[in-house]
N, C-alpha and C. Protein backbone atom coordinates (compact mmCIF):
# COMPACT_ATOMS: atom_id res chain seq x y z
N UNK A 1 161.99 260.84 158.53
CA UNK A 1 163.04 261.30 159.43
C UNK A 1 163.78 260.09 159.98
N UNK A 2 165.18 259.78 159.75
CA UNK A 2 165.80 258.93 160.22
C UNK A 2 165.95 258.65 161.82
N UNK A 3 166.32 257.49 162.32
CA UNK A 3 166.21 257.06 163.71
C UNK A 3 167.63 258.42 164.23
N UNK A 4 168.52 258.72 163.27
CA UNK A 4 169.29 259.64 164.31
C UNK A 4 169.09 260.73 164.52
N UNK A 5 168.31 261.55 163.82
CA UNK A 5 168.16 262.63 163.70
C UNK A 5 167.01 263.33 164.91
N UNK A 6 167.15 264.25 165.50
CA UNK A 6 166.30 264.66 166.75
C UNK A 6 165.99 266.11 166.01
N UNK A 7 164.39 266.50 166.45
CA UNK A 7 163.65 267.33 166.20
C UNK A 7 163.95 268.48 167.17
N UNK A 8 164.25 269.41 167.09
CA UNK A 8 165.29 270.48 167.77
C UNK A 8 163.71 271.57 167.55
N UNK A 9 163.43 272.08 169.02
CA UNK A 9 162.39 273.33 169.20
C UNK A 9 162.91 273.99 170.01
N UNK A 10 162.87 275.22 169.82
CA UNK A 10 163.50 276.40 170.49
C UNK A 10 162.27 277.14 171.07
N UNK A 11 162.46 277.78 172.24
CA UNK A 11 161.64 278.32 172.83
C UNK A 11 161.75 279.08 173.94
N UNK A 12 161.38 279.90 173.50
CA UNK A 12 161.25 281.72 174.34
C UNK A 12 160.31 281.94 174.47
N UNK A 13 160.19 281.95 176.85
CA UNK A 13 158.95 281.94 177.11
C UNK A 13 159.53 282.14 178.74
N UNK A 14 158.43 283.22 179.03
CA UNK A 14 158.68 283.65 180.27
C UNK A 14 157.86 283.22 181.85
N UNK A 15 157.40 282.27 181.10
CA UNK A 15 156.09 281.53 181.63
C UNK A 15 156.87 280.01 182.14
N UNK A 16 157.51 280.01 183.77
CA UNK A 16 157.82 279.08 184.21
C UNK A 16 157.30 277.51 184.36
N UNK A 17 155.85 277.95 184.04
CA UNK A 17 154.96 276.75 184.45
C UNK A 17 155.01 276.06 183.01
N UNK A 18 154.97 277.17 182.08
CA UNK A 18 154.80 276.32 180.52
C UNK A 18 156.38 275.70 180.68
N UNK A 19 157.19 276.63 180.84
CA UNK A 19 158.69 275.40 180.59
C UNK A 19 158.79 273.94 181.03
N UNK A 20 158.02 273.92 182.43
CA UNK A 20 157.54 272.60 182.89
C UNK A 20 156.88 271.97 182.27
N UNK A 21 155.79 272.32 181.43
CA UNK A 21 154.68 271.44 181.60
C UNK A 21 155.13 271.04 179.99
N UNK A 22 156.35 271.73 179.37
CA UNK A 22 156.23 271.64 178.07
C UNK A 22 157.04 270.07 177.97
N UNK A 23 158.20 269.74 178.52
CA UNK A 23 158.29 268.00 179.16
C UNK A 23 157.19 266.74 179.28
N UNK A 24 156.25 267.35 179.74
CA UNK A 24 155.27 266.35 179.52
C UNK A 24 154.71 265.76 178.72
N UNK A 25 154.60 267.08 177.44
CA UNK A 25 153.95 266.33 176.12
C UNK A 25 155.25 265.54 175.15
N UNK A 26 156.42 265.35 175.69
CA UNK A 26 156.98 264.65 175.36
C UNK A 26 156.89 263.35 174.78
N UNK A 27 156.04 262.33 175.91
CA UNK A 27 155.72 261.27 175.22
C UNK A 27 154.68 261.20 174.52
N UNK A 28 153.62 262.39 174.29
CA UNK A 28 152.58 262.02 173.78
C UNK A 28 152.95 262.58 171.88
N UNK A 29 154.06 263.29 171.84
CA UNK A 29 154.18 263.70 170.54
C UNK A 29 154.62 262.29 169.53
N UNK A 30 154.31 262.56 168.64
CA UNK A 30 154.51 261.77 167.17
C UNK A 30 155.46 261.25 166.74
N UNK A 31 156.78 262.14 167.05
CA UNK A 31 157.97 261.90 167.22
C UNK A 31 158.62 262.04 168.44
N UNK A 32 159.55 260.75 168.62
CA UNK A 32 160.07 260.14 169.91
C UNK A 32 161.56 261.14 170.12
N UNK A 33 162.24 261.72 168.95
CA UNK A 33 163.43 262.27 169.56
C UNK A 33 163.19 263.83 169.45
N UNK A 34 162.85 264.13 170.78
CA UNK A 34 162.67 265.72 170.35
C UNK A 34 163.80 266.72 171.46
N UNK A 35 164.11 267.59 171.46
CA UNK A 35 165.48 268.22 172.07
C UNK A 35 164.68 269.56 172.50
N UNK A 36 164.16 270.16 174.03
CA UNK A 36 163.86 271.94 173.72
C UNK A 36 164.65 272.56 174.08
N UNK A 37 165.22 273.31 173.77
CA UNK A 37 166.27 274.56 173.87
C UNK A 37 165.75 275.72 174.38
N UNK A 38 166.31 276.28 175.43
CA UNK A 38 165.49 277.68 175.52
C UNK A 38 166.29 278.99 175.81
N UNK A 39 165.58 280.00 175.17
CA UNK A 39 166.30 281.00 174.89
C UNK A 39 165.77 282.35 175.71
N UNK A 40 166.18 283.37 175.77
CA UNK A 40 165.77 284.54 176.12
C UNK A 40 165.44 285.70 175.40
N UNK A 41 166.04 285.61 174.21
CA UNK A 41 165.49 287.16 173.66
C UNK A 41 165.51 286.92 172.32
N UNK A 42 164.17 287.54 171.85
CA UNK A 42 163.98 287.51 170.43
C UNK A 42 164.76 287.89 169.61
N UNK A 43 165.54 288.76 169.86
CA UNK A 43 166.68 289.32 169.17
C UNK A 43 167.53 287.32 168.67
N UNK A 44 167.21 286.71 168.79
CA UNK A 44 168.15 285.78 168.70
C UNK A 44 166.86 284.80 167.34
N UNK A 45 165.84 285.04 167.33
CA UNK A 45 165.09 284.65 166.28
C UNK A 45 165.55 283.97 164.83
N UNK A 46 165.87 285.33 164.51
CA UNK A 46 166.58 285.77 163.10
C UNK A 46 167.48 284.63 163.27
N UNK A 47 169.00 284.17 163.81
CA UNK A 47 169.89 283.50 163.98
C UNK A 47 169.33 281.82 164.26
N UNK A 48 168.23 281.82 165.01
CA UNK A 48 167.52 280.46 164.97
C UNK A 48 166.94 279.69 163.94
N UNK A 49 166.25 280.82 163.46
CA UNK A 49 165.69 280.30 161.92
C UNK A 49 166.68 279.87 160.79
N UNK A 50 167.74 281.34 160.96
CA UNK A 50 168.68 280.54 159.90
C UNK A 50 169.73 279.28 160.23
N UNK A 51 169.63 279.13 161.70
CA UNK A 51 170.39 277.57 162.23
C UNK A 51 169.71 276.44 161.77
N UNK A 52 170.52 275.38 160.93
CA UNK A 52 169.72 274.21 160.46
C UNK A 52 169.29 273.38 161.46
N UNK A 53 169.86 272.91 162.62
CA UNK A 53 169.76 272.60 163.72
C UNK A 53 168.25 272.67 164.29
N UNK A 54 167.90 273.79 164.40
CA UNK A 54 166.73 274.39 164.56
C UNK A 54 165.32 274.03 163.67
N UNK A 55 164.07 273.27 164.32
CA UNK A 55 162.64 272.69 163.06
C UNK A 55 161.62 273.45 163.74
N UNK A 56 161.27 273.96 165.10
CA UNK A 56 160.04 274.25 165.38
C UNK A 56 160.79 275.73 166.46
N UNK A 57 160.18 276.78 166.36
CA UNK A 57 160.59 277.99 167.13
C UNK A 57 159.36 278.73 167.78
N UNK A 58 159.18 278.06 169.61
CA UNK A 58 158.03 278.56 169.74
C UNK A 58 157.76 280.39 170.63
N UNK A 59 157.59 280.73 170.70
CA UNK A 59 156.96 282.25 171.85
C UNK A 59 156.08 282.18 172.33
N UNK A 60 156.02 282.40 173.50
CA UNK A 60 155.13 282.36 174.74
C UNK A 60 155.88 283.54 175.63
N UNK A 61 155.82 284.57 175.53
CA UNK A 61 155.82 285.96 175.96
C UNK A 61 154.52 286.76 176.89
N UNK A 62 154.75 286.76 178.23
CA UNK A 62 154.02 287.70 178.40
C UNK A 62 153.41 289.02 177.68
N UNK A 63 154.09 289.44 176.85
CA UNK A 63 154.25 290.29 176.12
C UNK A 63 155.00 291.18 175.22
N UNK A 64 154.73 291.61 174.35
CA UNK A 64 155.70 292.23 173.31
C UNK A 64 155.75 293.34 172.51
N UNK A 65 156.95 294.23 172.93
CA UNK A 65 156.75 295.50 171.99
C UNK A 65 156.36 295.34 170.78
N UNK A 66 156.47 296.89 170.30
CA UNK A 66 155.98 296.96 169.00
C UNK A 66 156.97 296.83 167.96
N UNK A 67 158.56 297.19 169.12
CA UNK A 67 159.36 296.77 168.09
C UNK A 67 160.11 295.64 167.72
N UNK A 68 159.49 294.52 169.06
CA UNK A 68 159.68 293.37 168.47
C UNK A 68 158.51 292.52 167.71
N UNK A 69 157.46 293.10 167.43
CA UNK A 69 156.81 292.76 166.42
C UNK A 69 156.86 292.66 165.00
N UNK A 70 157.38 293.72 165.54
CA UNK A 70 157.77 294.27 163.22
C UNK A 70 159.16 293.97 163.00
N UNK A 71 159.97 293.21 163.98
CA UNK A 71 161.07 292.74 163.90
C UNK A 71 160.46 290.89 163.67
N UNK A 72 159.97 290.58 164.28
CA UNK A 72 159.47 288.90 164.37
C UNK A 72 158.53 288.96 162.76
N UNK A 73 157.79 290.09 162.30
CA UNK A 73 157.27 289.70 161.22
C UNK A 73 157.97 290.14 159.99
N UNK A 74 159.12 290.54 160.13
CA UNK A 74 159.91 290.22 158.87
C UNK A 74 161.39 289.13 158.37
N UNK A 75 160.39 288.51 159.56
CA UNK A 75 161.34 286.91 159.34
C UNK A 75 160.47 285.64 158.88
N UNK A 76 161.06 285.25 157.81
CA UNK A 76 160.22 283.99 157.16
C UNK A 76 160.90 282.82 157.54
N UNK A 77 160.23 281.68 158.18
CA UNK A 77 160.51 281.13 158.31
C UNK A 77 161.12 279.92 157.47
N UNK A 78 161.02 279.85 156.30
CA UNK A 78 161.69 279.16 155.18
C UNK A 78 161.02 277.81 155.41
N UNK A 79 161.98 276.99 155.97
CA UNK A 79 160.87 275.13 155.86
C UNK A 79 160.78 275.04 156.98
N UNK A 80 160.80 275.88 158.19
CA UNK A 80 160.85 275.33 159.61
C UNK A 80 159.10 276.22 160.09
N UNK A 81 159.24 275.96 161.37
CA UNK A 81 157.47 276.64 161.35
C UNK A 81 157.64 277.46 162.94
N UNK A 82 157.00 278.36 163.13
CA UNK A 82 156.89 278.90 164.43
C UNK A 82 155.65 279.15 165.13
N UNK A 83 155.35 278.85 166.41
CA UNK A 83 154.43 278.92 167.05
C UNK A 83 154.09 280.64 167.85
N UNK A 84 153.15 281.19 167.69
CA UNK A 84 153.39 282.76 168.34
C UNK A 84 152.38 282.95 169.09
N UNK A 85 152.35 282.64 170.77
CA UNK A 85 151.17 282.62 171.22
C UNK A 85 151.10 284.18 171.75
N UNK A 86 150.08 284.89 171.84
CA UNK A 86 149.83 286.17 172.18
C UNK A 86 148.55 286.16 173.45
N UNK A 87 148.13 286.85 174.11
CA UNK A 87 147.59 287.62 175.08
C UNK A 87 146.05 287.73 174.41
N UNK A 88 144.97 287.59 174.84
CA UNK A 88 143.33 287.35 174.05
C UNK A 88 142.88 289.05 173.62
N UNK A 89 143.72 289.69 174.69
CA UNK A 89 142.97 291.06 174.30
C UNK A 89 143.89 292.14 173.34
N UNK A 90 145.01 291.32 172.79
CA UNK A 90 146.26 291.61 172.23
C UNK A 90 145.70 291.90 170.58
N UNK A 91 145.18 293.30 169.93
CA UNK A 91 145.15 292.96 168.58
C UNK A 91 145.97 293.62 167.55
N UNK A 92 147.24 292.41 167.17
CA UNK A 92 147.89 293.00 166.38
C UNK A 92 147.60 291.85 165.26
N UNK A 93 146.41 292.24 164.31
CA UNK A 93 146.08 291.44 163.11
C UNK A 93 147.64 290.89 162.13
N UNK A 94 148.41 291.72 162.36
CA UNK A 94 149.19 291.46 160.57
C UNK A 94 150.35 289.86 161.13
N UNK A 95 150.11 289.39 162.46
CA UNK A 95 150.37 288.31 162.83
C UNK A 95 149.87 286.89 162.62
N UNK A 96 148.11 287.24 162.49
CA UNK A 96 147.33 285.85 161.56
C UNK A 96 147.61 286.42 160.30
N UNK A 97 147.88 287.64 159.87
CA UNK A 97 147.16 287.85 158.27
C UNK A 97 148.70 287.31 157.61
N UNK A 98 150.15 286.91 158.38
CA UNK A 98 151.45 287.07 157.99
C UNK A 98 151.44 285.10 157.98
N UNK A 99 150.12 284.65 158.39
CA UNK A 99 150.86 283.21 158.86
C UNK A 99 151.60 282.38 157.49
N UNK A 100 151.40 283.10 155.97
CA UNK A 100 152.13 282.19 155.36
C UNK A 100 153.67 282.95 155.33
N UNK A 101 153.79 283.27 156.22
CA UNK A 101 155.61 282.98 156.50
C UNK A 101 156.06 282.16 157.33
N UNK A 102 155.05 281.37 157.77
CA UNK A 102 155.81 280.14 158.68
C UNK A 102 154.91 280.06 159.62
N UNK A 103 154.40 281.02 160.61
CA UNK A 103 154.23 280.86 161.99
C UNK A 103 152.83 280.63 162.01
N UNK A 104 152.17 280.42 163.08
CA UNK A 104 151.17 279.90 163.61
C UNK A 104 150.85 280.97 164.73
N UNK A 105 149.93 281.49 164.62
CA UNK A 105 149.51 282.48 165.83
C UNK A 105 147.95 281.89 167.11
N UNK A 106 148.25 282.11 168.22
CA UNK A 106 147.19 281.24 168.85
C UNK A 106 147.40 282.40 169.84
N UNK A 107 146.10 282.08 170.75
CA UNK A 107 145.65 283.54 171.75
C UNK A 107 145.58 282.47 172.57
N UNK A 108 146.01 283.23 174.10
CA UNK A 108 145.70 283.17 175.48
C UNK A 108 144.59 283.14 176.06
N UNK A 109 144.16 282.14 176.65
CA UNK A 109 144.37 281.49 177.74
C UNK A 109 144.43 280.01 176.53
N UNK A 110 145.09 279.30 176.98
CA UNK A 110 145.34 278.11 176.11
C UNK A 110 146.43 276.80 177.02
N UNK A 111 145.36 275.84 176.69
CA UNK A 111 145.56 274.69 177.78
C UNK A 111 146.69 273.94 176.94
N UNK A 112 147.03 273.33 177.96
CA UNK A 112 148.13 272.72 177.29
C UNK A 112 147.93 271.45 175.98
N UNK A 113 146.55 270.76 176.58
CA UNK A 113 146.51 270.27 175.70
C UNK A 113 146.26 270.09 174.09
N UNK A 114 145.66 271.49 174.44
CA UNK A 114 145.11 272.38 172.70
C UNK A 114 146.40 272.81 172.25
N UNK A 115 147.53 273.11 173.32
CA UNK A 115 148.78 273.60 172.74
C UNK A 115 149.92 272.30 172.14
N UNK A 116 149.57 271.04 172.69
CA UNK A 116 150.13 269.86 172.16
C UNK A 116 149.11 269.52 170.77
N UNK A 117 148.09 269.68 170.56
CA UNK A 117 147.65 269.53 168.84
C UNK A 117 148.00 270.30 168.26
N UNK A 118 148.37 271.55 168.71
CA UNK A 118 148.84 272.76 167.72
C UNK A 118 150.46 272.26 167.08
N UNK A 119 151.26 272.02 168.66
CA UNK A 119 152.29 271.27 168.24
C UNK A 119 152.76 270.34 167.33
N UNK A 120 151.51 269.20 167.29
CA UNK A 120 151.68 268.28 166.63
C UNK A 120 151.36 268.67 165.02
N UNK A 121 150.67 269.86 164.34
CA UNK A 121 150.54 270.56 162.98
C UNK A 121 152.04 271.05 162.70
N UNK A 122 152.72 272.12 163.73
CA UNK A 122 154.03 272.61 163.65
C UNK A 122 154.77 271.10 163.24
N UNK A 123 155.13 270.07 163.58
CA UNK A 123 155.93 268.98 163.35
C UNK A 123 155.41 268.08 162.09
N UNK A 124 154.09 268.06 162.11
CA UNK A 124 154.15 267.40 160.77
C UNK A 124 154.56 268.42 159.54
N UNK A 125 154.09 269.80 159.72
CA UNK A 125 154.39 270.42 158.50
C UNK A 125 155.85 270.86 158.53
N UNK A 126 156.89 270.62 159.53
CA UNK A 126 158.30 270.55 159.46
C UNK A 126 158.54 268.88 158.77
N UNK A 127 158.06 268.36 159.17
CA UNK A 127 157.94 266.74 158.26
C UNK A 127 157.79 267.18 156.71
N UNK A 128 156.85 267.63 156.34
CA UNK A 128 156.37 267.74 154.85
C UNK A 128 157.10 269.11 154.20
N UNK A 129 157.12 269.71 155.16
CA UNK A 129 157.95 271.01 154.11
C UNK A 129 159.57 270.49 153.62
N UNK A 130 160.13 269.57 154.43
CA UNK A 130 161.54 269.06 154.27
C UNK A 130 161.38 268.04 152.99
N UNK A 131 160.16 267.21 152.54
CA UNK A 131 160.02 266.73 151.77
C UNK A 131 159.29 266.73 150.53
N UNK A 132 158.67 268.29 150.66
CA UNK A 132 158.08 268.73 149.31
C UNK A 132 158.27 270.51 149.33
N UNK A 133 159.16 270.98 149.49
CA UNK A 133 159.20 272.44 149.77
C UNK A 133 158.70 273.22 148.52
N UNK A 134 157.95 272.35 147.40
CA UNK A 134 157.30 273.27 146.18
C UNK A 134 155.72 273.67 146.94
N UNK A 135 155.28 272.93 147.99
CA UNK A 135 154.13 272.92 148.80
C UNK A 135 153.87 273.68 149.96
N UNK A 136 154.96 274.23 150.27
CA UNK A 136 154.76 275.12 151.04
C UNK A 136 153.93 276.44 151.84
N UNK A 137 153.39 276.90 150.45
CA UNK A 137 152.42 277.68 151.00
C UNK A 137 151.03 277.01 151.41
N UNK A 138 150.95 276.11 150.30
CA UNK A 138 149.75 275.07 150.79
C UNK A 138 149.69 274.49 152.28
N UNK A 139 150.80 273.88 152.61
CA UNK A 139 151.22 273.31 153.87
C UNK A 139 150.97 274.58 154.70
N UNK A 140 151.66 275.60 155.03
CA UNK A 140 151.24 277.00 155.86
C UNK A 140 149.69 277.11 156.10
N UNK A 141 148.99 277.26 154.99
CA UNK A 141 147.69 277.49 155.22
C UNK A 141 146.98 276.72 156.05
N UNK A 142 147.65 275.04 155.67
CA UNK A 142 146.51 274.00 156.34
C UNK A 142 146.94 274.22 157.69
N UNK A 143 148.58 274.43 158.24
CA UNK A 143 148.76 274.52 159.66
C UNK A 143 147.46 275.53 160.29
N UNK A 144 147.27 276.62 159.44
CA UNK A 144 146.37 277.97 160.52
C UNK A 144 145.20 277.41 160.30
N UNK A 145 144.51 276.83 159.18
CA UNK A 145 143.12 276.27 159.41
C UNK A 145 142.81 275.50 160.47
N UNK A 146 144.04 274.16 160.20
CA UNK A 146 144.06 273.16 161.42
C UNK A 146 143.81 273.68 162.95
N UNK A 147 144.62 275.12 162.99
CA UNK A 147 144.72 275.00 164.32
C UNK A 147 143.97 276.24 164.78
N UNK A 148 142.69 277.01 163.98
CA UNK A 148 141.52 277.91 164.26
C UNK A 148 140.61 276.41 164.51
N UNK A 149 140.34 275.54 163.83
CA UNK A 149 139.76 274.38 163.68
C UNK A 149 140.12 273.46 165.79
N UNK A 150 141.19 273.48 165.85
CA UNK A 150 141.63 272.79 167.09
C UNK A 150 140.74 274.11 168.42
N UNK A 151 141.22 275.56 167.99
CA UNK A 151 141.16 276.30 168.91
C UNK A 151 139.82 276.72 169.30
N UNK A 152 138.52 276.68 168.15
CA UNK A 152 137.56 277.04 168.44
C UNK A 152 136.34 275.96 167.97
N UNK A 153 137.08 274.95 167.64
CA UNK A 153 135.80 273.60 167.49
C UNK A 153 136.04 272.34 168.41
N UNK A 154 137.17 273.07 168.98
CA UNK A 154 138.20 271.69 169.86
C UNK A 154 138.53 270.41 169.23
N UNK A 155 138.87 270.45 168.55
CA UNK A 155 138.85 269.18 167.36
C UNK A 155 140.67 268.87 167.49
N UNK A 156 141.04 267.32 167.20
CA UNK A 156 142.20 267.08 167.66
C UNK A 156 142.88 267.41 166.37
N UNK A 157 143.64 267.43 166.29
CA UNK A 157 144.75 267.67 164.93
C UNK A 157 144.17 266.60 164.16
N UNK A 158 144.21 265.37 163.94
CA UNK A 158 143.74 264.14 163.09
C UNK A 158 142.41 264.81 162.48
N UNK A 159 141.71 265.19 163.63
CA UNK A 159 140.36 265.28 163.19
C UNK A 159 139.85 266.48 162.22
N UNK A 160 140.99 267.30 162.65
CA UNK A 160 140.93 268.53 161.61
C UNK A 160 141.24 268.72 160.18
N UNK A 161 142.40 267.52 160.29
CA UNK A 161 142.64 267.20 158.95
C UNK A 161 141.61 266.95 157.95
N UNK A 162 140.96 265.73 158.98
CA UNK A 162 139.87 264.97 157.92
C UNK A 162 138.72 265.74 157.75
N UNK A 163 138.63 266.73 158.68
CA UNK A 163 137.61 267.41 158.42
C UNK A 163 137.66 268.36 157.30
N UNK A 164 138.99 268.63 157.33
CA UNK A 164 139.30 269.17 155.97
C UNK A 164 139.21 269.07 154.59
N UNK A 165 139.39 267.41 154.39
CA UNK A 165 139.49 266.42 153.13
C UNK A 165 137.70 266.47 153.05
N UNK A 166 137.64 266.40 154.12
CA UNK A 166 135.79 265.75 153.85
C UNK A 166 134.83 267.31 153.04
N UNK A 167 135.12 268.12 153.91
CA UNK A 167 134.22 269.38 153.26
C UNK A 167 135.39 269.96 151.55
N UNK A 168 135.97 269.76 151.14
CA UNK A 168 136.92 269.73 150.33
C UNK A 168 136.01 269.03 149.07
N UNK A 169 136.24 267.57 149.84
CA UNK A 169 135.61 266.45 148.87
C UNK A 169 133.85 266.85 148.60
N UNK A 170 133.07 266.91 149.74
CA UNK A 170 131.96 267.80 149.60
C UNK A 170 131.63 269.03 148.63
N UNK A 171 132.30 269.69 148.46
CA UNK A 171 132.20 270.58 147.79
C UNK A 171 132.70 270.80 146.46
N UNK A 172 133.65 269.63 146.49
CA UNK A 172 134.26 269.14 145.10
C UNK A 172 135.23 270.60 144.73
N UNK A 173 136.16 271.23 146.07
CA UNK A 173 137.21 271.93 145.34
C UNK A 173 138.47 271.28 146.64
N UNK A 174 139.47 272.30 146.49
CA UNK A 174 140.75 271.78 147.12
C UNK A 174 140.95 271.92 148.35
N UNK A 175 141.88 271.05 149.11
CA UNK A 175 141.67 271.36 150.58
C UNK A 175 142.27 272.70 150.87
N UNK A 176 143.12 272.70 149.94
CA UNK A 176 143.75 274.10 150.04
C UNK A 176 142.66 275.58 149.72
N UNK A 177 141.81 275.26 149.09
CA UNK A 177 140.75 276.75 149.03
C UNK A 177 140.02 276.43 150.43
N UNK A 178 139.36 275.33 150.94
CA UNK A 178 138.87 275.13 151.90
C UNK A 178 139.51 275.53 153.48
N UNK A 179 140.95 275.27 153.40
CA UNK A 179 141.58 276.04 154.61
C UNK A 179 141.78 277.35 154.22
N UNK A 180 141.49 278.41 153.35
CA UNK A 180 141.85 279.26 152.78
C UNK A 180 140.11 280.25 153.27
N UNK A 181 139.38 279.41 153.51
CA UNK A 181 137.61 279.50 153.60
C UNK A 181 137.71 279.59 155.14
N UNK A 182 138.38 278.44 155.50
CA UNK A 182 138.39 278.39 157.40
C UNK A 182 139.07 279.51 157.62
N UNK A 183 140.75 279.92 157.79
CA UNK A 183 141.59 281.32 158.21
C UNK A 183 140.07 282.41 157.84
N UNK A 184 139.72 282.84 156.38
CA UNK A 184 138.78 283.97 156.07
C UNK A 184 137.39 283.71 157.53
N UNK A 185 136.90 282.59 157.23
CA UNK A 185 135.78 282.45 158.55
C UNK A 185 136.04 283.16 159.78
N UNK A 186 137.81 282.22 160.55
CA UNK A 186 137.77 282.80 161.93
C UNK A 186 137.89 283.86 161.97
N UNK A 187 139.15 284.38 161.32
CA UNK A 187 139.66 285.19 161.52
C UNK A 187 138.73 286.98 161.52
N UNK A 188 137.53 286.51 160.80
CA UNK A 188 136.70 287.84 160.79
C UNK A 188 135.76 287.30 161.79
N UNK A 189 135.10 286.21 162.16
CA UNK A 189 134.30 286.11 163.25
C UNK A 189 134.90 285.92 164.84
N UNK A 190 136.19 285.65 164.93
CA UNK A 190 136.96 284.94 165.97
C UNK A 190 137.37 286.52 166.56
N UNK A 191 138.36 286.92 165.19
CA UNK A 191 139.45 287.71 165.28
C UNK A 191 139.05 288.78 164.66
N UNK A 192 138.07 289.16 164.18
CA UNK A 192 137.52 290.35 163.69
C UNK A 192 138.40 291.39 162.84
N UNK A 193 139.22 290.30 161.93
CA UNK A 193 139.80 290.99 160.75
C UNK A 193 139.26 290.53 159.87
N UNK A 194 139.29 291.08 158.74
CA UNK A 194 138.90 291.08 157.43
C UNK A 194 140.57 290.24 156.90
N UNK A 195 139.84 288.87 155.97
CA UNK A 195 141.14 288.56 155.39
C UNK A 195 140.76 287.86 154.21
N UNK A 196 141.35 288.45 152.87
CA UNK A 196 140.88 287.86 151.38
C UNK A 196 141.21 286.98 150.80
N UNK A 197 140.50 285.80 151.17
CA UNK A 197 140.96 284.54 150.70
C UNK A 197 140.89 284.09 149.38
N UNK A 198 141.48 283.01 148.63
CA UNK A 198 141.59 283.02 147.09
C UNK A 198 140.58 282.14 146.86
N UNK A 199 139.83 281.93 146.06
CA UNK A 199 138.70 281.16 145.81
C UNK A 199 139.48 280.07 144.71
């Protein structure tokens, strides 16, 4: 990413304290030029994603109909990535089971700082999808492993990675079946869906 170019995140969130506190992780992110924009209504999604302008699109909603659900999950995010945080007692499965369209789904109560490693997966894989977009689904997957991996082992983004490469290399198959092993794990022990991963 060139020195002129600024990393543009959009974000719709009704949660005054997160708008604050979301400034702070400013200096601790990876990249130094970042821009947040904030919006009010999902209805404006669709139009964000397709703005080039636009790399990371996060939600933090108290809550959300049903018909902006099935409106938010028939938008793919193409090379940009979205963050979708939801409510702990909230179960609308087809939101982890949808994450290779872009987004990243994470449950409530969630500290900020688990929400700055999550961040930092959303930006590198806006990094790598801009520069290998034949990888894409691969890249998707590792974001949701990475960040079941951050959310329920507390492990920093770096560390998730490698933890990735290492049981990968261990087992002598791809990191990509291996994050494909993590989503199937949480998501039926965490999240108590059933989800069929490819071997």
């Amino acid at each position: 990413m060139n020195a002129e170019h600024k990393l543009k995140i959009a974000i719709l969130s009704d949660y005054n304290n997160f708008k604050n506190n979301i400034y702070s992780l400013i200096p601790l992110l990876p990249i130094k030029s970042v821009i947040f924009k904030f919006y009010d209504s999902i209805a404006e999604t669709k139009s964000l994603v397709e703005n080039e302008d636009i790399d990371i699109i996060i939600l933090n909603k108290s809550s959300y109909t049903i018909n902006e659900m099935n409106y938010l999950l028939n938008i793919d995010y193409k090379y940009k990535s979205g963050i979708y945080v939801i409510d702990s007692y909230f179960k609308y499965e087809q939101f982890f089971e949808n994450h290779s369209k872009g987004f990243i789904t994470v449950r409530r109560p969630l500290s900020i700082n688990k929400f700055l490693e999550i961040l930092k997966i959303s930006i590198f894989g806006v990094l790598k999808k801009k520069k290998s977009k034949k990888d894409i689904d691969l890249i998707r997957t590792l974001e949701m492993a990475k960040s079941f991996l951050i959310m329920y082992e507390n492990m920093f983004e770096d560390e998730s990675h490698k933890y990735l490469e290492k049981i990968a290399m261990d087992n002598r198959t791809t990191i990509y079946n291996e994050a494909n092993h993590i989503i199937s794990k949480y998501l039926l022990e965490k999240e108590n869906i059933k989800y069929e991963c490819e071997n």
